[in-house]
Protein backbone atom coordinates (compact mmCIF):
# COMPACT_ATOMS: atom_id res chain seq x y z
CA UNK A 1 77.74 -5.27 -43.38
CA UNK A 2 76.38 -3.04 -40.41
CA UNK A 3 74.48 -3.86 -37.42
CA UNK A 4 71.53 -1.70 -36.49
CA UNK A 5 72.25 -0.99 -32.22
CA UNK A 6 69.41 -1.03 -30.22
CA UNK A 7 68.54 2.47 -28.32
CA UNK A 8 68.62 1.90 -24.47
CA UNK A 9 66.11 4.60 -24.33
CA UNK A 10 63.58 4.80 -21.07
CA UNK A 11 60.31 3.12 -22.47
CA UNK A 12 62.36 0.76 -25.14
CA UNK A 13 60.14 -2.74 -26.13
CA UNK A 14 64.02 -4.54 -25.27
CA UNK A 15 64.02 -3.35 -21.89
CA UNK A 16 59.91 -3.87 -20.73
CA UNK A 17 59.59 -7.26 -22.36
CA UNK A 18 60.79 -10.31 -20.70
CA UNK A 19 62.26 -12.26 -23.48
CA UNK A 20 62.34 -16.31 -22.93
CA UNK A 21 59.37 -16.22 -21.49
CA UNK A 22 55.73 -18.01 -23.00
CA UNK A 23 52.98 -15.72 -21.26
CA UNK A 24 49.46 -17.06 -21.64
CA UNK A 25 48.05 -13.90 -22.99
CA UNK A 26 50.77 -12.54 -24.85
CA UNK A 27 48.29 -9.78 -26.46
CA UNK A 28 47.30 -8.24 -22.77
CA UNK A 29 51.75 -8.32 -21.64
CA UNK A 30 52.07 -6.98 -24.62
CA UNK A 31 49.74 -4.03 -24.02
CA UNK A 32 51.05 -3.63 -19.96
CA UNK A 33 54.82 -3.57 -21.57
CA UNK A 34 54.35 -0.67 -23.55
CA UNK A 35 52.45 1.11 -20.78
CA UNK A 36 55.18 0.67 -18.54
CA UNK A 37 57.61 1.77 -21.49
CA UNK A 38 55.42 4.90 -21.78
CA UNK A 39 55.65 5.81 -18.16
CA UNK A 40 59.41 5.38 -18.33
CA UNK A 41 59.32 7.36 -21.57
CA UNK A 42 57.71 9.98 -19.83
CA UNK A 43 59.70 9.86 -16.56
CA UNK A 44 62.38 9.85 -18.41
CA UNK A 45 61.56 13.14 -19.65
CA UNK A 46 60.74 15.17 -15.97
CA UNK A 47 57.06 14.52 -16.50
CA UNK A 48 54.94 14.43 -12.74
CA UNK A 49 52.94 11.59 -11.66
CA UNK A 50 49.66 13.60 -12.16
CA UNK A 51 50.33 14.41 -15.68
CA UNK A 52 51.38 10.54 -16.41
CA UNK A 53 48.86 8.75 -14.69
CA UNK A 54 45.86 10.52 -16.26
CA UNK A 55 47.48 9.18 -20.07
CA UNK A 56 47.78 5.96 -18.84
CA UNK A 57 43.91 6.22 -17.80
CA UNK A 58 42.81 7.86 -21.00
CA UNK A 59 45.01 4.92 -22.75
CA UNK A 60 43.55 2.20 -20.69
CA UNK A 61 39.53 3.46 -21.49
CA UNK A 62 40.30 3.94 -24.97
CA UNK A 63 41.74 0.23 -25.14
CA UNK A 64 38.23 -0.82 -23.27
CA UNK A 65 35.58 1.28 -25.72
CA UNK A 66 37.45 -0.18 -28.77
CA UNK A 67 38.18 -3.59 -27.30
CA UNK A 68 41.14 -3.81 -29.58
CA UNK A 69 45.18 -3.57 -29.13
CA UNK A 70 47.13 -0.82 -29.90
CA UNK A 71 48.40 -2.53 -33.04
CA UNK A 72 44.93 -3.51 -34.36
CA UNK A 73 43.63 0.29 -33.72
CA UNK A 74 42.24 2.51 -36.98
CA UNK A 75 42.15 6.08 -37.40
CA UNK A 76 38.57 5.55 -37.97
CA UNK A 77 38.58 4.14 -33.96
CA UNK A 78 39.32 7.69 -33.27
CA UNK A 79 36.04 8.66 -35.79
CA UNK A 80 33.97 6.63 -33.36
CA UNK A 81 35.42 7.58 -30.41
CA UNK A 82 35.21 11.22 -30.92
CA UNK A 83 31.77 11.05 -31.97
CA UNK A 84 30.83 9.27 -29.10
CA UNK A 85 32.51 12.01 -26.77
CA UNK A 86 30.55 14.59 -28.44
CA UNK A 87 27.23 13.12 -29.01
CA UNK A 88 27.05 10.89 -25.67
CA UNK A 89 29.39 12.00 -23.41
CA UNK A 90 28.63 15.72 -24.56
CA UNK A 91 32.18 16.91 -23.89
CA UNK A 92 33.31 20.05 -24.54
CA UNK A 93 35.67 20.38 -28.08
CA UNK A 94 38.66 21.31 -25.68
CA UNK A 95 38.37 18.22 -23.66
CA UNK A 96 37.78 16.31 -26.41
CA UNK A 97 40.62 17.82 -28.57
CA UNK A 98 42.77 16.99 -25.33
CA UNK A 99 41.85 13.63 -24.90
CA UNK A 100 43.05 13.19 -28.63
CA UNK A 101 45.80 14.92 -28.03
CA UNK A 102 47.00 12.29 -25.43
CA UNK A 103 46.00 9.56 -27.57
CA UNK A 104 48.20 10.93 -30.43
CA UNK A 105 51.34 10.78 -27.75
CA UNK A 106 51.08 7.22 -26.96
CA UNK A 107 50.66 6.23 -30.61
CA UNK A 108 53.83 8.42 -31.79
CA UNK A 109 55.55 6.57 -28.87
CA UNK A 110 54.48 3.04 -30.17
CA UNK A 111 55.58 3.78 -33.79
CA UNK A 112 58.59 5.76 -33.27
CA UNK A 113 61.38 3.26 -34.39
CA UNK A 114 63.85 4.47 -31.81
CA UNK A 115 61.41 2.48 -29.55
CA UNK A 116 61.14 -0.95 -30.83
CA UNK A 117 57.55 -1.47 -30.61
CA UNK A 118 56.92 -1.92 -34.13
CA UNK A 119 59.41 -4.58 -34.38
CA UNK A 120 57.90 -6.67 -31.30
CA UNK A 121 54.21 -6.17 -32.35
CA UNK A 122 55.59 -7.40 -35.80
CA UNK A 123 57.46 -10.43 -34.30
CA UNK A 124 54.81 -11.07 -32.25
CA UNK A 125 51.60 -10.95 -33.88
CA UNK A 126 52.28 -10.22 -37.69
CA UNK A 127 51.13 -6.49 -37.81
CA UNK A 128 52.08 -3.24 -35.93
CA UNK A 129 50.74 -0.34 -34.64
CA UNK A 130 50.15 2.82 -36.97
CA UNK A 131 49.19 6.75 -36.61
CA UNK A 132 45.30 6.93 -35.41
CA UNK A 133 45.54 11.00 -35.16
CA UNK A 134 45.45 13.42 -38.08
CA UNK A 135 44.40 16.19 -38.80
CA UNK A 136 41.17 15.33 -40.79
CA UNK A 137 40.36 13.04 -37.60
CA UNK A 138 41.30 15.81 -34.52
CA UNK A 139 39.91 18.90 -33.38
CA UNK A 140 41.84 22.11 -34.26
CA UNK A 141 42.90 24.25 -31.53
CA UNK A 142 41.71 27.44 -33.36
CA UNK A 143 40.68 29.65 -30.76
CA UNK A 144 41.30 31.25 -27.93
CA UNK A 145 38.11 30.28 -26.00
CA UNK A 146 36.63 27.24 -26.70
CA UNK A 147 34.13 27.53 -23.35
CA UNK A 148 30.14 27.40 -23.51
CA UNK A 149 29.06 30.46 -25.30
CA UNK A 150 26.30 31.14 -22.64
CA UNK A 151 28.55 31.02 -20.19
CA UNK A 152 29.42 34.90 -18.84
CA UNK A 153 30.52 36.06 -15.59
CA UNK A 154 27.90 37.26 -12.33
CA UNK A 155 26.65 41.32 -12.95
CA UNK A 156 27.34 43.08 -10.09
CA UNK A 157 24.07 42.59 -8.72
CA UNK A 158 24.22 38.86 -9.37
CA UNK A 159 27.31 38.79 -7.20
CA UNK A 160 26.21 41.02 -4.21
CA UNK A 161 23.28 38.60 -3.67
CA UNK A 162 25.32 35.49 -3.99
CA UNK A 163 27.94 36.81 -1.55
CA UNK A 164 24.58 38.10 0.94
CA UNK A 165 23.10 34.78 0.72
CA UNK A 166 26.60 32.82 1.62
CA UNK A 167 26.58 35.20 4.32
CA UNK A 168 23.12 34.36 5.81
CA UNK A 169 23.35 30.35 5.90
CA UNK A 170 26.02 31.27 8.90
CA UNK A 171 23.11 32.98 10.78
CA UNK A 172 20.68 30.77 9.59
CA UNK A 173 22.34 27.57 11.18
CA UNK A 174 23.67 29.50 14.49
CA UNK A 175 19.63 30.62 14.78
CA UNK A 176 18.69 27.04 14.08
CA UNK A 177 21.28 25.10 16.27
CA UNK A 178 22.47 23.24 14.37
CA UNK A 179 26.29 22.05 13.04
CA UNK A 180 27.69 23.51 9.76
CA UNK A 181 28.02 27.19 10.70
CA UNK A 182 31.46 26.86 11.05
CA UNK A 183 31.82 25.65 7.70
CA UNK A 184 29.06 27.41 6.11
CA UNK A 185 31.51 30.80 7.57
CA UNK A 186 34.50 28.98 5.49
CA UNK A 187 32.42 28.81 2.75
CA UNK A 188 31.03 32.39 2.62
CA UNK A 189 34.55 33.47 2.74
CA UNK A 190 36.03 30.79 0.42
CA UNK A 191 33.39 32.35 -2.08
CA UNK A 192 35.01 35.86 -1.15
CA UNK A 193 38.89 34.63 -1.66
CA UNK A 194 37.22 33.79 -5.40
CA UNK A 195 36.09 36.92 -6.49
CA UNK A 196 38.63 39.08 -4.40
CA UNK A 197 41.55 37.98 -6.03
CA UNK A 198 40.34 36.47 -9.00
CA UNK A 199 41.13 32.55 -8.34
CA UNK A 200 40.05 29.19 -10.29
CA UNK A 201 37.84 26.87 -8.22
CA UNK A 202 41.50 24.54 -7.97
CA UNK A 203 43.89 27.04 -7.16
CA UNK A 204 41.28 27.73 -4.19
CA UNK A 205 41.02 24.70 -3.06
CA UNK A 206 44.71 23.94 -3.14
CA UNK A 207 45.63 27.74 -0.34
CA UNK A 208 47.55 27.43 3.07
CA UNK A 209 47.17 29.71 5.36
CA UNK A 210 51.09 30.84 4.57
CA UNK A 211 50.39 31.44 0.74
CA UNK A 212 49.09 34.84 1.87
CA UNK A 213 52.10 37.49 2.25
CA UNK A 214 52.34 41.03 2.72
CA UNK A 215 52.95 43.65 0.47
CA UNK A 216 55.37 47.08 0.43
CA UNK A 217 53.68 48.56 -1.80
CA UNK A 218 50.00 48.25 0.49
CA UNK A 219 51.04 48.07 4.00
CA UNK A 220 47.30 48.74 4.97
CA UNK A 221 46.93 45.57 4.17
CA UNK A 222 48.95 43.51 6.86
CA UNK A 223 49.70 39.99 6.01
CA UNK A 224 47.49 39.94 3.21
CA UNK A 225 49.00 42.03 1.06
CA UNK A 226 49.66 39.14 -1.53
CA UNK A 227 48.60 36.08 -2.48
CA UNK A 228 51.10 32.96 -3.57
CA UNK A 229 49.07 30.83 -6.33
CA UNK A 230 50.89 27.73 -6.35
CA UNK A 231 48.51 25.74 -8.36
CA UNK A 232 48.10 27.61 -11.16
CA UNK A 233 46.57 26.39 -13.95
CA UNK A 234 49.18 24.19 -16.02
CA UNK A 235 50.61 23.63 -19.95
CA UNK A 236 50.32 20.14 -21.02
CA UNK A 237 53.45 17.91 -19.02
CA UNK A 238 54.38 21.02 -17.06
CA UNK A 239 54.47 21.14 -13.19
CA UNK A 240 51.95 24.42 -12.28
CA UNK A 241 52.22 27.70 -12.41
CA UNK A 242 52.95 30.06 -9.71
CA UNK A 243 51.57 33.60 -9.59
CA UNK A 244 51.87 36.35 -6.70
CA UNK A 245 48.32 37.91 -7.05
CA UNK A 246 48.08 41.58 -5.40
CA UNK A 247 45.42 42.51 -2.70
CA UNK A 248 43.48 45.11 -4.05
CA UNK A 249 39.87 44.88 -2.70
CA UNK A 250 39.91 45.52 1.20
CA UNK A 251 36.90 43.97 1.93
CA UNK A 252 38.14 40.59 0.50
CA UNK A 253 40.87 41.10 2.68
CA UNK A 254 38.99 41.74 6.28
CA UNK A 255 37.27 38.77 5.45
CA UNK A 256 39.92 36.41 5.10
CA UNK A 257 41.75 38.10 7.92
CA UNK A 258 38.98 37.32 10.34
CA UNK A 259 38.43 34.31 8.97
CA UNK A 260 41.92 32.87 9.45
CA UNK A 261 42.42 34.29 13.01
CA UNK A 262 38.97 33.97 14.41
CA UNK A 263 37.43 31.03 12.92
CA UNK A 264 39.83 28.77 11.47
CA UNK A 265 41.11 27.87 14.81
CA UNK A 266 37.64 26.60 16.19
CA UNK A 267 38.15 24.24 13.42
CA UNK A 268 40.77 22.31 15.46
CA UNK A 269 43.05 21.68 12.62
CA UNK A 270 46.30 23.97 13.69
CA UNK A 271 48.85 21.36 12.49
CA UNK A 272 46.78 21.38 9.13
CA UNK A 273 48.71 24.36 6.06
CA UNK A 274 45.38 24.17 4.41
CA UNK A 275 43.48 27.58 4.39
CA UNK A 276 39.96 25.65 3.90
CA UNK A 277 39.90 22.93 6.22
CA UNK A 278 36.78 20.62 7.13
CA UNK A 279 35.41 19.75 10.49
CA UNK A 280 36.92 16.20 10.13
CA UNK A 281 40.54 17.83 9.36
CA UNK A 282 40.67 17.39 5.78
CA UNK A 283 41.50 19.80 3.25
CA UNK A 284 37.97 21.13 1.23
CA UNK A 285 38.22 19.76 -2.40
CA UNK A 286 37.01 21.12 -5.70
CA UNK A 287 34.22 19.07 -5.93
CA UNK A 288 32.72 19.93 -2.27
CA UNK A 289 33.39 23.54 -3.64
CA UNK A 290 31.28 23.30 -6.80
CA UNK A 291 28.43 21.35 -4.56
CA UNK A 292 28.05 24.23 -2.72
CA UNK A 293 27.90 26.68 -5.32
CA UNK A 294 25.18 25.17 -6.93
CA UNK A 295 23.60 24.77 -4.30
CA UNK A 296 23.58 28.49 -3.43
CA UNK A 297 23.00 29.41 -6.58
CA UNK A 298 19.83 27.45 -7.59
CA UNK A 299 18.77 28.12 -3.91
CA UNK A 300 18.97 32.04 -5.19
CA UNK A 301 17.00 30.78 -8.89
CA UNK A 302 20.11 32.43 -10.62
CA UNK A 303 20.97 31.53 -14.01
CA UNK A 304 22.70 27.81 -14.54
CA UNK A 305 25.46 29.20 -16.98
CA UNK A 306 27.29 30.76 -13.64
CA UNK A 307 29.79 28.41 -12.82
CA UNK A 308 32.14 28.92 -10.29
CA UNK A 309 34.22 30.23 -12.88
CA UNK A 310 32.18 32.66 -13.30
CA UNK A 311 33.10 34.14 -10.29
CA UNK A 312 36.26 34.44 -11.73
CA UNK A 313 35.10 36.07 -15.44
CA UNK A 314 33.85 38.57 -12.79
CA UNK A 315 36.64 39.93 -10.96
CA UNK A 316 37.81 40.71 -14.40
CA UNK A 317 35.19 41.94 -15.77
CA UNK A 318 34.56 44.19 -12.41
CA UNK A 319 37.79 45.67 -12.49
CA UNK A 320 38.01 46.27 -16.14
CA UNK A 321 34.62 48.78 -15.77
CA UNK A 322 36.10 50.31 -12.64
CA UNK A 323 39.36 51.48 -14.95
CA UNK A 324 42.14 49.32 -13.71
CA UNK A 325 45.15 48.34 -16.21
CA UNK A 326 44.49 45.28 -18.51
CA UNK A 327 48.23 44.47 -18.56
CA UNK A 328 48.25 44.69 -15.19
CA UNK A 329 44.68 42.27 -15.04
CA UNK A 330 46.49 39.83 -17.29
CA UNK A 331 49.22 39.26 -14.71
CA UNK A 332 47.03 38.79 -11.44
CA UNK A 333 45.28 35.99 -13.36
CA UNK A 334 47.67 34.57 -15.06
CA UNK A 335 46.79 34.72 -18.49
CA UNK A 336 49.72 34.37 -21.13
CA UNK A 337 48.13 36.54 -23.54
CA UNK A 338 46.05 39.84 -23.36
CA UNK A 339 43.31 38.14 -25.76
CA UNK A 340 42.56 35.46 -22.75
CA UNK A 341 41.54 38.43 -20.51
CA UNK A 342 39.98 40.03 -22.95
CA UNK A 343 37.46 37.17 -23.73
CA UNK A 344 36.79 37.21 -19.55
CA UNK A 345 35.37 40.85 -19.96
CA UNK A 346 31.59 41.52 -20.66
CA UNK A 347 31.04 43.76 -23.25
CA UNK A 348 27.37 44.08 -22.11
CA UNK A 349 28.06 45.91 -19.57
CA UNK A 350 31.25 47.84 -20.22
CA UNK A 351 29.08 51.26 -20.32
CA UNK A 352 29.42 50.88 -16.51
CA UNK A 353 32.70 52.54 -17.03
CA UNK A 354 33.69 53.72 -13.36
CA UNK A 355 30.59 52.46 -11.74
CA UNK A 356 31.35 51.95 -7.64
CA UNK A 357 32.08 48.52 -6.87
CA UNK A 358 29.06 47.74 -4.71
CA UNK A 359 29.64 44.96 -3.39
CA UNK A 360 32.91 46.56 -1.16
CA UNK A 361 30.46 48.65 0.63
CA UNK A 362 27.75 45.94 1.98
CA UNK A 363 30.37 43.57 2.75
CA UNK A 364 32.39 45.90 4.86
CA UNK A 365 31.86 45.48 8.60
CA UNK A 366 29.34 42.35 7.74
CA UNK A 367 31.62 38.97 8.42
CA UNK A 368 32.76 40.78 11.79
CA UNK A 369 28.98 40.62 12.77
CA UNK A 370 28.34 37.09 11.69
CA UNK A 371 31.60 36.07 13.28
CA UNK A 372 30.20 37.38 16.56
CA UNK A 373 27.10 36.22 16.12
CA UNK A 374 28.45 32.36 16.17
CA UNK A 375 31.21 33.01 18.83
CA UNK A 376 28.00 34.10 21.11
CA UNK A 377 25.56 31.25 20.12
């Protein structure tokens, strides 16, 4: 006769559950046990704190629209839910497909035997948790883009006013007298660090000052030669990834350059790594960054489908008409495959083959000005 020996694996019902002891709801200690187990599961396997504490989230709100426990829930739960995501919540199908994703993980945990939880639900309350996720209940990932299909990237034109108009709230408030032309300057040029080296509205957000490097290869550009993405966009459980993104549009570059030496300072904040730093000494966030691109852009009546993404979409789709190397496209944003670039390019306007790049001639020469017209106000 053999005895079955328990696993003393992270996350193992034996090792979160206090045995001995009556608890007056044994249903919610149940529940908080094989959270904990999951987040010493997924310790356990290397996983950050930002990737584990958003599961436990989606966990905990899935627990509250179903107001079951995980051994009571249905695949038909995840019918509802979805539904509700889509029709209510009006999620996108990647979110969504995400979301499900995560709930498929914590159930695979619950009902792997290796685990134990299926024993203790069974011991416990006379029934045990099953699979919720399958493929007749989940969203497919089945292509490469999955993004609104209105949504496009600025036309040149599109871009030179946006840029123009970011420009002129720093004259507009040094004319007026009043505070935010220091930050509408970080802004204007925050806008420029987008499109100049192709960034996400994150990896923006997330600069210091010392991610900028110089480059061999470009020695006209000083210091800011390269740029050191450290918050690249991540794969589900992975840590982010890091890119080195080449300078190759100069007036991007004497932007930032005055930016950092001749305005940052006044901020105060020299201690601070960030490259975007508010007046109160804070690092600028993603959300303040969207804010103000709406703002700007519904200020200009320009079309609601840009998205600070679409800033992005642009550089891409800029430098693909002006000739430059997809291959070598695909690497400065740090796309995996060539087919994500491809879908960033608009083929609307690709018979602008080797049109100039207007925008690099109006912005030349124009943050020096409105950098001297603030230091003089």
């Amino acid at each position: 006769m053999g005895l079955q020996r328990r696993a003393d694996l992270a996350g193992a019902a034996h090792l979160e559950l206090v045995s001995g002891v009556v608890q007056l709801r044994p249903q919610d200690a149940m529940v908080e046990a094989m959270l904990r187990g999951r987040r010493a599961q997924q310790a356990a396997r290397g996983l950050r704190e930002d990737t584990v504490t958003p599961r436990e989230r989606l966990v905990r709100r899935f627990l509250e629209y179903t107001n079951e426990y995980p051994w009571a829930w249905t695949p038909g739960h995840v019918d509802e839910w979805s539904l509700w995501l889509t029709s209510e919540k009006h999620l996108a199908p990647s979110t969504i497909r995400s979301y499900q994703g995560g709930l498929r993980l914590f159930s695979e945990f619950l009902i792997d035997g290796r685990y134990g939880w299926t024993v203790a639900c069974e011991d416990a309350f006379g029934t045990h948790p099953v699979a919720i996720c399958h493929e007749w209940n989940t969203i497919a990932h089945l292509n490469d883009y999955e993004g609104r299909p209105e949504a496009r990237p600025f036309t040149r034109e599109e871009i030179q006013r946006f840029l123009d108009y970011a420009d002129d709230q720093v004259e507009r408030a040094v004319r007026a007298k009043r505070k935010g032309a220091l930050a509408a300057y970080r802004d204007a040029t925050l806008f420029k660090v987008i499109y100049g080296w192709g960034l996400r509205r994150t990896e923006t957000s997330k600069l210091d000052v010392v991610d900028f490097g110089r480059n061999p290869k470009a020695p006209q550009f000083g210091r800011y030669g390269t740029l050191n993405v450290r918050y690249g966009k991540a794969k589900k459980g992975q840590p982010p990834r890091r890119r080195n993104v080449l300078s190759v549009m100069d007036w991007a570059v004497e932007a930032v350059a005055d930016y950092v030496e001749n305005v940052r300072p006044r901020f105060g904040c020299e201690d601070h790594p960030a490259l975007w730093v508010t007046e109160r000494g804070g690092r600028v966030k993603p959300a303040e960054i969207n804010a103000r691109f709406v703002a700007y852009r519904d200020a200009l009546k320009l079309p609601k489908e840009l998205t600070v993404h679409s800033v992005r979409h642009a550089y891409v789709t800029h430098l693909t008409e002006d000739g430059v190397d997809r291959r070598f496209l695909q690497q400065q944003v740090g796309h995996e495959n060539d087919s994500s670039t491809a879908i960033y390019t608009n083929s609307q306007e690709l018979h602008q083959m080797g049109a100039k790049l207007q925008v690099a001639r109006s912005r030349r020469g124009s943050t020096s000005v409105r950098r001297d017209v603030m230091l003089t106000a």
